[in-house]
Every structure is written in structure tokens, then in C-alpha cells.
Protein backbone atom coordinates (compact mmCIF):
# COMPACT_ATOMS: atom_id res chain seq x y z
CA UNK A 1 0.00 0.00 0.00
CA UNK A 2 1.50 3.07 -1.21
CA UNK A 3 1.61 6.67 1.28
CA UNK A 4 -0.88 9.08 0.25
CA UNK A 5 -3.63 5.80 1.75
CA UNK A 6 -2.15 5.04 5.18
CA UNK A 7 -1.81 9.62 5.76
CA UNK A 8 -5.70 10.02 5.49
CA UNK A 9 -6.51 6.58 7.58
CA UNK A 10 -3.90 7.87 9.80
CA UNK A 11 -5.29 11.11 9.73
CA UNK A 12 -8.94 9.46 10.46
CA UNK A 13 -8.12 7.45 13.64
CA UNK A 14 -6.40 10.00 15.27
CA UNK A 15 -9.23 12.77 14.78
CA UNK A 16 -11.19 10.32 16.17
CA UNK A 17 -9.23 9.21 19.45
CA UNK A 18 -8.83 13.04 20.09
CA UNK A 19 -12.22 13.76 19.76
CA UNK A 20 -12.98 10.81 22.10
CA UNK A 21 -10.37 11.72 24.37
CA UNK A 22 -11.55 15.54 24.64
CA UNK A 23 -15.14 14.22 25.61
CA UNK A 24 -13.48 11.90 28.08
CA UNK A 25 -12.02 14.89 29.34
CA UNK A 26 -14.49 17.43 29.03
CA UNK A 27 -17.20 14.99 29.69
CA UNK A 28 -19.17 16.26 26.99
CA UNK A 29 -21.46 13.36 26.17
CA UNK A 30 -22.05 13.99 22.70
CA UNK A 31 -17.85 13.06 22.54
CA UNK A 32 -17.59 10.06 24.68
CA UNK A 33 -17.20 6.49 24.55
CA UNK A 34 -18.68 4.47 27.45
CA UNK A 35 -18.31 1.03 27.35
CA UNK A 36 -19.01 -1.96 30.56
CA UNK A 37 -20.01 -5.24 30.59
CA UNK A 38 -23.79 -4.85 30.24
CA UNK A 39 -23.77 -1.24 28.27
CA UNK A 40 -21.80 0.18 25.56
CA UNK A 41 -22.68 3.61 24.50
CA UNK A 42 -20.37 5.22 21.38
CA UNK A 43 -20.84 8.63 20.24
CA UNK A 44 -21.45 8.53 16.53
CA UNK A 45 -20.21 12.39 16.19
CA UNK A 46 -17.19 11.54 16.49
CA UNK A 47 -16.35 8.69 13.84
CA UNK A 48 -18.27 10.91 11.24
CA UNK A 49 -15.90 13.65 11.50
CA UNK A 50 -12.92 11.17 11.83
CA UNK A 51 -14.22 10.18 8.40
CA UNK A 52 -14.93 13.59 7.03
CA UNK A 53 -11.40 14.35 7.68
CA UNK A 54 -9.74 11.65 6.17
CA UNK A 55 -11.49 12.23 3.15
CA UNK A 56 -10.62 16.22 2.97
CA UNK A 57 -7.13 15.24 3.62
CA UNK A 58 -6.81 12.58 1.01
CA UNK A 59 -8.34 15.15 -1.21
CA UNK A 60 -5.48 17.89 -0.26
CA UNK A 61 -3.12 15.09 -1.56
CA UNK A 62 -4.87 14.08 -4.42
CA UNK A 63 -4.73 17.86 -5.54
CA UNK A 64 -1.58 18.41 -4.23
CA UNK A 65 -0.13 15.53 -6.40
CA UNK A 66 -1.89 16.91 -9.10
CA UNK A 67 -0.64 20.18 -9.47
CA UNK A 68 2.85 19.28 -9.07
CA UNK A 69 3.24 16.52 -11.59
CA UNK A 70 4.07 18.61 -14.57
């Protein structure tokens, strides 16, 4: 698998633990992740952003690549 695919997956997972981690810390509950043996609640917010992300930055490369490759 080539770069420019592991930067936006990358790029993905980490928006999402640091949006999961902020609600964790802020205890905003439209950010966090609980999980027990019974219950599991996940916030959906984050994960869609996560993804949103990843694709805008694969875009930027896309572009990027583009615009360079004279």
C-alpha cells in the first residue's frame, strides 16, 4: 500500500481518538465512549468527523499531487 492511503486513515483514527479523548475529558457526552459489561454507549459524532477528515485530507493530496506533476 503506497503513502498518500495510510496519511488520510492515519489522519482518520487520530481525529477520532482526540475527539474521544476531549469528551473523556471534558465529559461532553455527545464526545464520549462508554463502554461496561452490560452497556456500551459510542458517540457517533465523532467517527463521522474522523471520516470527514480523512477524506478532505486525502483530497489535499490528491490535488496536491496533481498540481505538481508537470
Amino acid at each position: 500500500m503506497s503513502k498518500p492511503f495510510w496519511i488520510p486513515l492515519i489522519v482518520a483514527f487520530g481525529t477520532m481518538a482526540l475527539l474521544y479523548s476531549i469528551g473523556i475529558i471534558a465529559n461532553e457526552k455527545l464526545l464520549i465512549m462508554k463502554l461496561s459489561p452490560s452497556y456500551t454507549e459510542i458517540s457517533l459524532v465523532p467517527i463521522i468527523i474522523g471520516i470527514l477528515i480523512g477524506f478532505i485530507t486525502e483530497r489535499m493530496i490528491k490535488n496536491r499531487s496533481k498540481k505538481y506533476k508537470y
